[in-house]
C-alpha atoms as a PDB file:
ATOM      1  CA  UNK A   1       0.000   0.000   0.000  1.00  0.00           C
ATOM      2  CA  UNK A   2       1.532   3.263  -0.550  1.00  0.00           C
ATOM      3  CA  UNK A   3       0.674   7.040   1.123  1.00  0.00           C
ATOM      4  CA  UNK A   4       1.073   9.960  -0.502  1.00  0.00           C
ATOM      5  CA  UNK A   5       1.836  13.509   1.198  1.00  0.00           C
ATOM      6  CA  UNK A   6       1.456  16.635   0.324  1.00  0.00           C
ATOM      7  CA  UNK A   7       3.109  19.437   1.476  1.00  0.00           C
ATOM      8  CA  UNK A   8       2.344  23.230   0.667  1.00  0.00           C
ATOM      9  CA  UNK A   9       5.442  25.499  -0.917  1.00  0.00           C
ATOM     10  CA  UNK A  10       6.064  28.996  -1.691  1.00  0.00           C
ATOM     11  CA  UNK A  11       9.173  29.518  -4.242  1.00  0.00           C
ATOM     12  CA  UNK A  12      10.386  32.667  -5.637  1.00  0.00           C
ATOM     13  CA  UNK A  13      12.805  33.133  -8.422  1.00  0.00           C
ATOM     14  CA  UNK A  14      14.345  36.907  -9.897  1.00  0.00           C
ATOM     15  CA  UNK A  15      13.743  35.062 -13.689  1.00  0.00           C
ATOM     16  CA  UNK A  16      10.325  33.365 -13.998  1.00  0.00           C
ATOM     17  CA  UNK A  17       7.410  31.495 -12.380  1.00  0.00           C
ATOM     18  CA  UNK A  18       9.206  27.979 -14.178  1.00  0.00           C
ATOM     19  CA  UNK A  19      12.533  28.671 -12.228  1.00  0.00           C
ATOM     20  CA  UNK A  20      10.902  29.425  -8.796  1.00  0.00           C
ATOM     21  CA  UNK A  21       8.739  25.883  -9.580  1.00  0.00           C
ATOM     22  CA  UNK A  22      12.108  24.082 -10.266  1.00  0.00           C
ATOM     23  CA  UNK A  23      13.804  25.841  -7.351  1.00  0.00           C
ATOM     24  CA  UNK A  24      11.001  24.914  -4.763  1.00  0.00           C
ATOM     25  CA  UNK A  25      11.038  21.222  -6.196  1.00  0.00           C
ATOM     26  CA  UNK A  26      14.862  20.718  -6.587  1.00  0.00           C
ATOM     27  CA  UNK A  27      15.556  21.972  -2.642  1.00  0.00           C
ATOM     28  CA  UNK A  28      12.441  19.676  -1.133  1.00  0.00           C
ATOM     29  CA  UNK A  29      14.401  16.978  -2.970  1.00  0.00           C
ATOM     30  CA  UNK A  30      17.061  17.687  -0.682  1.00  0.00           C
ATOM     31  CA  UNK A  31      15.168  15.857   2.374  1.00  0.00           C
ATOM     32  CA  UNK A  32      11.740  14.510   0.487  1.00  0.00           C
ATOM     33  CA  UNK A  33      12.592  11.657  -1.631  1.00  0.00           C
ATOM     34  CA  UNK A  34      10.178   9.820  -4.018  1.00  0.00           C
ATOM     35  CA  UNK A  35       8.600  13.540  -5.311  1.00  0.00           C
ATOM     36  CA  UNK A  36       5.927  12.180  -7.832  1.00  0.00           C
ATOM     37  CA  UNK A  37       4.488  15.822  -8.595  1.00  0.00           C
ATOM     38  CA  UNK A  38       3.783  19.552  -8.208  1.00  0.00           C
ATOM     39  CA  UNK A  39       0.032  21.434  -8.684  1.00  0.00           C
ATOM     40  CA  UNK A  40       0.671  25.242  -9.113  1.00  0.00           C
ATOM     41  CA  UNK A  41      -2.070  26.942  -6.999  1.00  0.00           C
ATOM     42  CA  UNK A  42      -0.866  30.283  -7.698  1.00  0.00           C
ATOM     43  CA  UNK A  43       1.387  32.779  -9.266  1.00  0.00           C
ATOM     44  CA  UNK A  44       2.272  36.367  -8.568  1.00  0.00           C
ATOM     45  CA  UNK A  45       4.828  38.782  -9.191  1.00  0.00           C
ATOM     46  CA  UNK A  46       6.641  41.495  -7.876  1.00  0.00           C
ATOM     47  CA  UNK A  47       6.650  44.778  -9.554  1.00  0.00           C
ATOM     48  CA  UNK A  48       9.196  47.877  -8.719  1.00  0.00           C
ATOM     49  CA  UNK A  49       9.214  51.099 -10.637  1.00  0.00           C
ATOM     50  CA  UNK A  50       6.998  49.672 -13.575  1.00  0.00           C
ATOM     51  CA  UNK A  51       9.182  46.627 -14.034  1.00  0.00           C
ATOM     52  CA  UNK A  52       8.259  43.043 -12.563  1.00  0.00           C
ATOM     53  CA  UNK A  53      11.310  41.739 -10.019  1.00  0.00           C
ATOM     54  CA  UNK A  54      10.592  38.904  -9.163  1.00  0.00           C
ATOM     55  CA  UNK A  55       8.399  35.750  -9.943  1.00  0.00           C
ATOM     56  CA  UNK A  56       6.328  33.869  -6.893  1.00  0.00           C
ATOM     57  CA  UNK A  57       4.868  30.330  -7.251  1.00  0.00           C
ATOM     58  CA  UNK A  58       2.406  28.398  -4.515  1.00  0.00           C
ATOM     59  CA  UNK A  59       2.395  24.804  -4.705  1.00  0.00           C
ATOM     60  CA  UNK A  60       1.649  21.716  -3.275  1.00  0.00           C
ATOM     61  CA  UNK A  61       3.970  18.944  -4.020  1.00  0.00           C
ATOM     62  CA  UNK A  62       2.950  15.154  -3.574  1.00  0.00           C
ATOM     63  CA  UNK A  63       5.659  12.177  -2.267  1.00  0.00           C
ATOM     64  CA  UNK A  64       5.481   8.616  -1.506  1.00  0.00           C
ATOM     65  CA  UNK A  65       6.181   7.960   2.238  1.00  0.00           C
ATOM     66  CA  UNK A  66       8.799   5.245   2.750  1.00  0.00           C
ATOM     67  CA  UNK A  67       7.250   1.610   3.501  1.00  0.00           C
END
């Protein structure tokens, strides 16, 4: 039987909403193992002076708990 867990993330990149995604799943790899997927619940952006600055993803990522 396996369980799944989800956890709930907030990742931020300076370059786009696909590099704060990869940057929020490649550091939870760092202590969750067996990562079998990411749903993006939000995006959102910071702006300065006209000009966004930086890109913010919410997600909940899903992993197999060890047997």
């Amino acid at each position: 039987m396996s369980v799944i867990k989800v956890v709930e993330l907030v990742a931020d990149s300076p370059d786009s909403w696909k590099d704060a995604i990869e940057n929020a799943v490649e550091k939870a790899s760092e202590t969750l193992h067996n990562i079998s997927g990411v749903e993006v619940t939000n995006f959102t952006a910071s702006v300065k002076e006209g000009k966004v600055t930086g890109y913010k993803a919410d997600l909940h990522l899903a992993f197999r708990i060890d047997d």
